[in-house]
N, C-alpha and C. Protein backbone atom coordinates (compact mmCIF):
# COMPACT_ATOMS: atom_id res chain seq x y z
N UNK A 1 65.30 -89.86 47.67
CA UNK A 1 66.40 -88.93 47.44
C UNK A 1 66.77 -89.00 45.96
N UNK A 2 66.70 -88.22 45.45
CA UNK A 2 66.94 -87.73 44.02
C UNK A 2 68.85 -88.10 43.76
N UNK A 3 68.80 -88.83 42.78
CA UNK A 3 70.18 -89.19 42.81
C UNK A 3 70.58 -89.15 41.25
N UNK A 4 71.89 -89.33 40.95
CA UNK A 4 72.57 -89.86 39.46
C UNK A 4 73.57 -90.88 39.64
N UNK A 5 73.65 -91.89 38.78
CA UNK A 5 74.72 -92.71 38.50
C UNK A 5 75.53 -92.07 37.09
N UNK A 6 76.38 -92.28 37.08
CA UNK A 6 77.62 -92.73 36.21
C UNK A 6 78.42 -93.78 36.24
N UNK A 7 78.80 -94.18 35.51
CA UNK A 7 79.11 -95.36 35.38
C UNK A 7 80.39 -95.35 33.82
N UNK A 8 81.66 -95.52 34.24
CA UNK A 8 82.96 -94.82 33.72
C UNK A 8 83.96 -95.82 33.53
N UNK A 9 84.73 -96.61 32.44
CA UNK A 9 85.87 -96.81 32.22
C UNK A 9 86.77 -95.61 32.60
N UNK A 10 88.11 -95.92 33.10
CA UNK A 10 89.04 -95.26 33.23
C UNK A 10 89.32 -93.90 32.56
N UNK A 11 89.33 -94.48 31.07
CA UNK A 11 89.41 -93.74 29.54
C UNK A 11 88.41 -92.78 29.57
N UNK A 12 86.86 -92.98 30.81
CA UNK A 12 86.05 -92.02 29.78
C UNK A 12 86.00 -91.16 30.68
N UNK A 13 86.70 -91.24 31.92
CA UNK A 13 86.30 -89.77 32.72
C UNK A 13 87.06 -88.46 32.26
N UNK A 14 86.24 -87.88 32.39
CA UNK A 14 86.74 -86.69 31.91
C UNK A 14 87.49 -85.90 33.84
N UNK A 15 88.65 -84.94 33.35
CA UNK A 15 89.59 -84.58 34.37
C UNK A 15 88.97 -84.41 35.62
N UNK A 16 87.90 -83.69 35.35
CA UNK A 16 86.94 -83.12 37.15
C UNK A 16 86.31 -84.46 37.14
N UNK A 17 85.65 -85.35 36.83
CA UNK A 17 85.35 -86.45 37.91
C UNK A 17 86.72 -87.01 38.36
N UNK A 18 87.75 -87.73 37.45
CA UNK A 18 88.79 -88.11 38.19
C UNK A 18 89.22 -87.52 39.29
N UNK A 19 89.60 -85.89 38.91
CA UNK A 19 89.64 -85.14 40.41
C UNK A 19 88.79 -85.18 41.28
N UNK A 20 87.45 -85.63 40.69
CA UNK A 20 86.30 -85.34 41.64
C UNK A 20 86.47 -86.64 43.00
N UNK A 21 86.47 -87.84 41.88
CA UNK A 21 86.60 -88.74 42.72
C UNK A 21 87.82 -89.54 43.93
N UNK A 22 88.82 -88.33 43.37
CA UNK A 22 90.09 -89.15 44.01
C UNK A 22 89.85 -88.28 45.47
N UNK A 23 89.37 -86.62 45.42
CA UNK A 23 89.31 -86.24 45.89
C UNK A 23 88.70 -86.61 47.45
N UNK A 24 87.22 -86.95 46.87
CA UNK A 24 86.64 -88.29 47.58
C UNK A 24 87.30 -89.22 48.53
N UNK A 25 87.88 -90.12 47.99
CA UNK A 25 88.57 -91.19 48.37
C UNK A 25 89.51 -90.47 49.52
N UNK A 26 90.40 -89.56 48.85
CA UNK A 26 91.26 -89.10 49.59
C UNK A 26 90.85 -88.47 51.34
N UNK A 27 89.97 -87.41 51.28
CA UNK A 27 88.93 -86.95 51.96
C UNK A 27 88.37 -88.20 53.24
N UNK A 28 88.07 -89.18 52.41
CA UNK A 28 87.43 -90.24 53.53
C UNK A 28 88.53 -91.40 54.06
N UNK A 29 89.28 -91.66 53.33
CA UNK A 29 90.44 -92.92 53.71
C UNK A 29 91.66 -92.23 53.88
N UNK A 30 92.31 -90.96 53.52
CA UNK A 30 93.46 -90.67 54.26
C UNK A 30 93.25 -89.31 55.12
N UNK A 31 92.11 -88.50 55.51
CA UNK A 31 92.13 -87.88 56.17
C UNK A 31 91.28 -88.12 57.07
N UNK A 32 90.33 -88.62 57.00
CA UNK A 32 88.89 -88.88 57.92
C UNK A 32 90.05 -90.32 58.93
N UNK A 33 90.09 -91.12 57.88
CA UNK A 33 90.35 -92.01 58.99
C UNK A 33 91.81 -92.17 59.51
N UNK A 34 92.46 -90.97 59.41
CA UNK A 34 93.72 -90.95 59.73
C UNK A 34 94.82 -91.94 59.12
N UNK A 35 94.62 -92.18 57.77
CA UNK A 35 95.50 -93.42 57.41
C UNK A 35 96.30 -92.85 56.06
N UNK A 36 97.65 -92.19 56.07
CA UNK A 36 98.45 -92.09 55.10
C UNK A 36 98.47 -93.62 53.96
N UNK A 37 98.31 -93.56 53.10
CA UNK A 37 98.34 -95.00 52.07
C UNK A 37 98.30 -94.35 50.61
N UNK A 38 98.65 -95.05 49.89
CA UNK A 38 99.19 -94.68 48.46
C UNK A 38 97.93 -95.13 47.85
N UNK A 39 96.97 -94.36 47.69
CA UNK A 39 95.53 -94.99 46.87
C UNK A 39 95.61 -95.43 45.47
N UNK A 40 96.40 -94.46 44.70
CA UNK A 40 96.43 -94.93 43.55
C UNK A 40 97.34 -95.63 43.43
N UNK A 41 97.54 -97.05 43.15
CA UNK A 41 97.79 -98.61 43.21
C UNK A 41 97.74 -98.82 41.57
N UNK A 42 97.56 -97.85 40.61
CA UNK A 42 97.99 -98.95 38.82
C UNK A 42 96.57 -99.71 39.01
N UNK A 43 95.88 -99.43 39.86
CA UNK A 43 94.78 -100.61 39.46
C UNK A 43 93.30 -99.61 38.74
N UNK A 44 93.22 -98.77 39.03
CA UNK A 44 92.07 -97.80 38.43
C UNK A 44 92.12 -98.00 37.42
N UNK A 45 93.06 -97.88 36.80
CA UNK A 45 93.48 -97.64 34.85
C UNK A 45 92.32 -98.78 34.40
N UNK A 46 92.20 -100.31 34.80
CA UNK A 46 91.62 -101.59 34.60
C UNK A 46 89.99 -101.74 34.85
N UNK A 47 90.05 -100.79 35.48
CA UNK A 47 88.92 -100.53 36.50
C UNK A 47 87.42 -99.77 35.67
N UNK A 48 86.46 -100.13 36.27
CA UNK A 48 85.18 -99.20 36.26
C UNK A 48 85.10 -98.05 37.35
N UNK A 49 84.11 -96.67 36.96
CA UNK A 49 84.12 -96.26 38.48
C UNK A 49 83.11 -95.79 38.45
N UNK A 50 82.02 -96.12 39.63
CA UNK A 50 80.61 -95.81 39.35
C UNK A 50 80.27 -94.72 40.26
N UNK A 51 79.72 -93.36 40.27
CA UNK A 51 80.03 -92.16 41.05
C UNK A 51 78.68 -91.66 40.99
N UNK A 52 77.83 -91.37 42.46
CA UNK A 52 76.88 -90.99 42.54
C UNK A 52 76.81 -89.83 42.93
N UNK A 53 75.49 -89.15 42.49
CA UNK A 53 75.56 -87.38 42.59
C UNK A 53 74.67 -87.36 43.21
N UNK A 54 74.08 -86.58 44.12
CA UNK A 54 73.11 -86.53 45.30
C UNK A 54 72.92 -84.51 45.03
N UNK A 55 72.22 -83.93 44.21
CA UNK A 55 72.63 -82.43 44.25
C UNK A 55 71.53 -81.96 46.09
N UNK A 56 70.99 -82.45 46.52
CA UNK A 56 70.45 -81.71 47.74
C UNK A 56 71.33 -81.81 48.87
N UNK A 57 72.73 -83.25 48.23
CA UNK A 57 73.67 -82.87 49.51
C UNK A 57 74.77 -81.75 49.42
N UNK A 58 74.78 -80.92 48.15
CA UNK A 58 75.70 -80.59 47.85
C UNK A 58 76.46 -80.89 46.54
N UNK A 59 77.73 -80.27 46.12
CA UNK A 59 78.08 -80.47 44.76
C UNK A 59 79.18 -81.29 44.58
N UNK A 60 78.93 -82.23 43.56
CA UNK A 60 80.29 -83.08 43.79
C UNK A 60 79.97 -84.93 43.53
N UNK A 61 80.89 -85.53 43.91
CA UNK A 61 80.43 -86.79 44.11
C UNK A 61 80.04 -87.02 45.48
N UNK A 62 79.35 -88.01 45.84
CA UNK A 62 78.79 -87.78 47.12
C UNK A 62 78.81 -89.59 47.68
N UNK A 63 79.06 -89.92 46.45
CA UNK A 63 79.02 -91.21 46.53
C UNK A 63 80.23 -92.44 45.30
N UNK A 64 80.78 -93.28 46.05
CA UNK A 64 81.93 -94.20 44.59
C UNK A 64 81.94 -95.33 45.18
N UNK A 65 82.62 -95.86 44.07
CA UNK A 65 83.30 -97.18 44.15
C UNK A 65 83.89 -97.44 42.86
N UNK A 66 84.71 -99.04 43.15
CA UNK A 66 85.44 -98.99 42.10
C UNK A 66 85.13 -100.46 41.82
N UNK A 67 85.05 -100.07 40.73
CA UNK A 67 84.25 -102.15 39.99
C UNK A 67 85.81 -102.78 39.48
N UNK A 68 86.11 -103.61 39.86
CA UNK A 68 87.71 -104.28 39.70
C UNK A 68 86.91 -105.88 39.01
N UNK A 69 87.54 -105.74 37.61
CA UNK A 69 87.14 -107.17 37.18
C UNK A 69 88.18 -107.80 37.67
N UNK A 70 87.91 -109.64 37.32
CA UNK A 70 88.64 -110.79 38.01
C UNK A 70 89.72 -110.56 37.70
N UNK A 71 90.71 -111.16 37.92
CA UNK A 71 91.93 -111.30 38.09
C UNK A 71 92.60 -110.27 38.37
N UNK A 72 92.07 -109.40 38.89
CA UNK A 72 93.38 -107.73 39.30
C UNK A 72 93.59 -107.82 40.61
N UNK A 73 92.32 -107.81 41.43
CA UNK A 73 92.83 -107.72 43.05
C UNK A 73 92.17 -109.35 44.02
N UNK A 74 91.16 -110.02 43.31
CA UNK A 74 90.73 -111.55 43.27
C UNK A 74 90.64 -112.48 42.05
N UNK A 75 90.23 -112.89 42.23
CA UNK A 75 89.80 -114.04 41.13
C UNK A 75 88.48 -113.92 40.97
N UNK A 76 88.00 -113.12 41.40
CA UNK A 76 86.40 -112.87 40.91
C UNK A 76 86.59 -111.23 40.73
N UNK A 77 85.71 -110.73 40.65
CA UNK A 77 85.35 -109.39 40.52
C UNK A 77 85.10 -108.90 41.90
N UNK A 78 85.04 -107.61 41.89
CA UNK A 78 85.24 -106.65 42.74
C UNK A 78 84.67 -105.45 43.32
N UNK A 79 84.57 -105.46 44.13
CA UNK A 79 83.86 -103.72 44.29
C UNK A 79 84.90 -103.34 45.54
N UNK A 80 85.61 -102.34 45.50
CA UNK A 80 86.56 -101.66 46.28
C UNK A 80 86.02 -99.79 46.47
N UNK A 81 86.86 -99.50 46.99
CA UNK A 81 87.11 -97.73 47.40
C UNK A 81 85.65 -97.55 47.72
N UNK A 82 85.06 -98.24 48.54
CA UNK A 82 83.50 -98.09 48.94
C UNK A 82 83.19 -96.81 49.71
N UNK A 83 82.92 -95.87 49.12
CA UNK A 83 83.03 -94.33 49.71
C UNK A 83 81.68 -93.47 49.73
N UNK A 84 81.14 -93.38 50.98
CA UNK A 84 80.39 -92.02 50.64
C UNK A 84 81.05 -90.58 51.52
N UNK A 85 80.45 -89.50 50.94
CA UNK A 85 81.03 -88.33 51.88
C UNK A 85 80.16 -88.83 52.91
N UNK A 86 81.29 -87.66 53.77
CA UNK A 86 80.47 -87.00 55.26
C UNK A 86 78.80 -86.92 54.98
N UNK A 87 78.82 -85.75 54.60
CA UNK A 87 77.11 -85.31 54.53
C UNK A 87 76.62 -86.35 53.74
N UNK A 88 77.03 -87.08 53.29
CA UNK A 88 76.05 -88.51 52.90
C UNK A 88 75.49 -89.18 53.84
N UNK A 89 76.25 -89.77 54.91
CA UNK A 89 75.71 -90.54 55.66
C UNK A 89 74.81 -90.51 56.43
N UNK A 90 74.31 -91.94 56.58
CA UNK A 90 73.02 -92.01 57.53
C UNK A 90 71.32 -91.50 56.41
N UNK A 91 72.10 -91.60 55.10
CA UNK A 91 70.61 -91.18 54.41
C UNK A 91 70.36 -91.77 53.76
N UNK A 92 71.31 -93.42 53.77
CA UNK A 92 70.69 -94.73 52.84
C UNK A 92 71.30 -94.72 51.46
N UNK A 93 72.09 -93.25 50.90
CA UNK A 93 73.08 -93.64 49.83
C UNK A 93 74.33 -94.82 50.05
N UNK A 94 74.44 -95.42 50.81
CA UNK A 94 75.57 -95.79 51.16
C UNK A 94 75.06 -97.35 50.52
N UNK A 95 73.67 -97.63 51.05
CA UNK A 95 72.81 -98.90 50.75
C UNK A 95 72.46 -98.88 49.06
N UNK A 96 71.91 -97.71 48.45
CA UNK A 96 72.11 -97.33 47.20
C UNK A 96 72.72 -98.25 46.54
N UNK A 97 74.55 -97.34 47.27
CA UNK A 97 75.86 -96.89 46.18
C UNK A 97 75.62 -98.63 46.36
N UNK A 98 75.96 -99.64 47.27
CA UNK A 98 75.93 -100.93 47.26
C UNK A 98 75.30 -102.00 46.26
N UNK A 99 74.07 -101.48 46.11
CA UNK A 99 72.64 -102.54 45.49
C UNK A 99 73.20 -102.05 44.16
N UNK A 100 73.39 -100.45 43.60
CA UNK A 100 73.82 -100.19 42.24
C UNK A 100 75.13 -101.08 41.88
N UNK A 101 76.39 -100.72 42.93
CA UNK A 101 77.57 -101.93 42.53
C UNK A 101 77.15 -103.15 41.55
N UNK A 102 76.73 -103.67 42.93
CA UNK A 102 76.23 -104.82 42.79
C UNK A 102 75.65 -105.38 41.18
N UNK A 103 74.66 -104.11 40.86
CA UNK A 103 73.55 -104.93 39.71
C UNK A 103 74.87 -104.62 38.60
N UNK A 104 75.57 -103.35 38.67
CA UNK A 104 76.48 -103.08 37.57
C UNK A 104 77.45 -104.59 37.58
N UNK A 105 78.48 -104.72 38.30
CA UNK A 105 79.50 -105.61 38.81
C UNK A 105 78.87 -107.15 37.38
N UNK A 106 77.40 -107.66 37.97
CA UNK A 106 76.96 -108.65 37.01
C UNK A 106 76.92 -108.03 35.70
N UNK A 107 76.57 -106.98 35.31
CA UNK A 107 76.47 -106.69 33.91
C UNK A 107 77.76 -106.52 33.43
N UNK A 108 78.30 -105.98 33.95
CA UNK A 108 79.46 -106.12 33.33
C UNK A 108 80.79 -107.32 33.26
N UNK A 109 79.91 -108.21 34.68
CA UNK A 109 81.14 -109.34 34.49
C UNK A 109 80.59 -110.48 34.31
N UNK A 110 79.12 -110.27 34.38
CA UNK A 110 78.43 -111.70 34.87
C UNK A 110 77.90 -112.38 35.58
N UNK A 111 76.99 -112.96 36.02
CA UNK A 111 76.80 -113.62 37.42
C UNK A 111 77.63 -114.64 37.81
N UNK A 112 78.65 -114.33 38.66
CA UNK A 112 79.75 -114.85 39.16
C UNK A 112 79.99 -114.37 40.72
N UNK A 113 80.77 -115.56 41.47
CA UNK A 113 80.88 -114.46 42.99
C UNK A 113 81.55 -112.91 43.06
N UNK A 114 81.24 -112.26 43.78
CA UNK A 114 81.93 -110.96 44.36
C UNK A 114 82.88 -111.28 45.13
N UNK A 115 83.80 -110.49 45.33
CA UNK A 115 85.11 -110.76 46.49
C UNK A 115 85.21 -109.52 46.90
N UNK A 116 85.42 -109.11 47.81
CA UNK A 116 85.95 -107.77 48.72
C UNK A 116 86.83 -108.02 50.00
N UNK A 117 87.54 -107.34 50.11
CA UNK A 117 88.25 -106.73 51.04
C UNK A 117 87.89 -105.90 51.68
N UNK A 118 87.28 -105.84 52.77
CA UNK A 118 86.01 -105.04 53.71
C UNK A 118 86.67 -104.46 55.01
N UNK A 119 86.43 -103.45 55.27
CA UNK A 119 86.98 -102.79 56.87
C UNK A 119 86.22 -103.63 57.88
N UNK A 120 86.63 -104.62 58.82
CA UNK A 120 85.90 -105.36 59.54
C UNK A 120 84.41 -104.68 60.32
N UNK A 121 84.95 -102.89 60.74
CA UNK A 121 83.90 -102.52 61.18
C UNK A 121 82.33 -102.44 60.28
N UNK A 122 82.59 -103.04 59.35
CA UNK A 122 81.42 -102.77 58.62
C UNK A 122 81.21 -104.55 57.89
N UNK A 123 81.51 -105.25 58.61
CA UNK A 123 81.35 -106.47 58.04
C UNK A 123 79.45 -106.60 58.02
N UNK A 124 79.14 -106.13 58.70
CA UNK A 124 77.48 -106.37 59.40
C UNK A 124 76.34 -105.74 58.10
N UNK A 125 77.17 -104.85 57.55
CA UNK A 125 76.86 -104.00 56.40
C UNK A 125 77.21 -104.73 55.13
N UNK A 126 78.03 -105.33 54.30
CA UNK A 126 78.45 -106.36 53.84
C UNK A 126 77.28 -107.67 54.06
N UNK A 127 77.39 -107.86 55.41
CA UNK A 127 76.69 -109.48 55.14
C UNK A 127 74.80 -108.92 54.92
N UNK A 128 74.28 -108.06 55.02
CA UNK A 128 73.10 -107.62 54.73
C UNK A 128 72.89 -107.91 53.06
N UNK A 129 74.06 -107.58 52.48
CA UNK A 129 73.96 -107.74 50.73
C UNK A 129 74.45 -109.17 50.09
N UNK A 130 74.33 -109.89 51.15
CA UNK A 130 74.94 -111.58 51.02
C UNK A 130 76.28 -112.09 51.08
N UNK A 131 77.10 -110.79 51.68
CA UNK A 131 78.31 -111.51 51.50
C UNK A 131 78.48 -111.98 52.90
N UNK A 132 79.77 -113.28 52.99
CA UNK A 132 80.54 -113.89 53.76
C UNK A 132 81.85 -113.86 54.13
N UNK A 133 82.03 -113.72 55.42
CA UNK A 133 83.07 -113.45 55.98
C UNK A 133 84.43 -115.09 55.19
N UNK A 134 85.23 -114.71 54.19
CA UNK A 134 85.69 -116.03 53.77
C UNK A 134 87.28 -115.95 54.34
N UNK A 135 88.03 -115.17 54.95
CA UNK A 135 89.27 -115.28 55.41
C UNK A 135 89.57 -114.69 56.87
N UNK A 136 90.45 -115.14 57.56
CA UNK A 136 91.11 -114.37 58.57
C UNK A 136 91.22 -113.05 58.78
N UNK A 137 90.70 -112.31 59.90
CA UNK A 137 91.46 -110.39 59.98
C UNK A 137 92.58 -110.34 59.58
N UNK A 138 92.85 -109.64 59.10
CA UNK A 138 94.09 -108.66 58.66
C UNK A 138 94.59 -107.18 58.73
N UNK A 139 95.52 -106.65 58.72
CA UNK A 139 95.98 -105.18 58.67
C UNK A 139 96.18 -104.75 57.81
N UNK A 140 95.44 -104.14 56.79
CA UNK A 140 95.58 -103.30 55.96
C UNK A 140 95.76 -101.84 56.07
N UNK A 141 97.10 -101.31 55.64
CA UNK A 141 97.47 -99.50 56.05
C UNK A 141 96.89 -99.42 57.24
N UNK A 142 97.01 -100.34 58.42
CA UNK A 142 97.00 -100.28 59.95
C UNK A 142 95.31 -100.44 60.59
N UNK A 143 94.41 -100.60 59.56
CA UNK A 143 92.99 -100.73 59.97
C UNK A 143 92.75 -101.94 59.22
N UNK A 144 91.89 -102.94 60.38
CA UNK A 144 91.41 -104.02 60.48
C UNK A 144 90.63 -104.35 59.11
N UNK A 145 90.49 -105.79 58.39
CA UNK A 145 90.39 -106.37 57.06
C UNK A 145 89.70 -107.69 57.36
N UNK A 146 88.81 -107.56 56.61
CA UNK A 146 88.54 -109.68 56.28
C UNK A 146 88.06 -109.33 54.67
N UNK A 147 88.23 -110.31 54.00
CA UNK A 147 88.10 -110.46 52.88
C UNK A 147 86.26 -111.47 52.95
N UNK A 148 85.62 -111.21 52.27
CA UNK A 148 84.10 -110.97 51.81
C UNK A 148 84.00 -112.14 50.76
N UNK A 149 82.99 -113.05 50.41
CA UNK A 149 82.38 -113.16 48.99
C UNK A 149 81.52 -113.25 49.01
N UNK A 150 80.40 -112.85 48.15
CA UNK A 150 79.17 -113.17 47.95
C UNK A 150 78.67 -114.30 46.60
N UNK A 151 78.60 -115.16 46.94
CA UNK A 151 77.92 -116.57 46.11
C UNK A 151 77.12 -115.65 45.32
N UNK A 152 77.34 -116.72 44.09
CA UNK A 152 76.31 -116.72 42.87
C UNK A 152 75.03 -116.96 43.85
C-alpha cells in the first residue's frame, strides 16, 4: 500500500493538517466511540505528530499519532492519539502507523523505554510490538486503560 509519512513539530503544521488531524482524532475517539472528552489537553503544543496519507483510501489523513517526549504524560516518551480512520482498517496501516512511531519515538528521543496508556481492548496489539502490560485497569473518559512499556 502506497503510503506518506510526515513527521511535524507543533510549530510546523501548517492550518489543514492541524485541522486535518484533530479532525481525525475527533471522528474516531469522540464520535465513533461515543466518548465526549476534551482532546486538546496543552499537551500537543510539546508534542511531535506523525500523520500518514494513504491516497487509494481517500483524501486526508488516514492515519496519526502523537510522539509525547519524557516528562509530559510519563517519564519516558510516548506515543498517544493512536488513530487510524474507518476505511483504514483491517489493511495493516494501523501495524505501519505503529513500527513508524516506534523507529521515529528513538530518533528523536533515543533508545529509551516507551510508555503508553493503551485502550485495554487492544492490549494484544500493543504486546505484538513488545510492550507490557505495567499497571492496573483504569477508566479513562469512561473506557477501559492499562498503561504499557516497552523495554529498551
Amino acid at each position: 500500500m502506497q503510503s506518506t509519512w510526515l513527521l511535524k513539530s507543533f510549530a510546523e503544521l501548517t492550518t489543514n493538517e492541524l485541522y486535518g488531524l484533530l479532525q481525525l482524532r475527533s471522528e474516531v475517539f469522540v464520535v465513533e466511540q461515543n466518548c465526549p472528552f476534551l482532546d486538546m489537553d496543552d499537551k500537543d503544543q510539546a508534542c511531535y505528530h506523525l500523520m500518514g496519507y494513504v491516497p487509494a483510501l481517500g483524501p486526508g489523513i488516514q492515519a496519526y499519532t502523537r510522539l509525547v517526549p519524557p516528562g509530559i504524560s510519563f517519564p519516558f516518551p510516548s506515543i498517544g492519539r493512536v488513530v487510524t480512520s474507518p476505511q483504514a482498517r483491517r489493511t495493516g496501516l494501523g501495524r505501519m502507523l505503529m513500527s513508524r512511531s516506534l523507529e521515529e519515538c528513538e530518533r528523536l528521543f533515543g533508545s529509551q523505554p516507551i510508555q503508553i496508556g493503551a485502550q485495554l481492548y487492544l492490549r494484544t496489539f500493543y504486546e505484538s510490538f513488545g510492550f507490557v502490560q505495567s499497571g492496573d485497569m483504569y477508566l479513562e473518559d469512561g473506557i477501559e486503560h492499562i498503561e504499557m512499556i516497552r523495554p529498551m
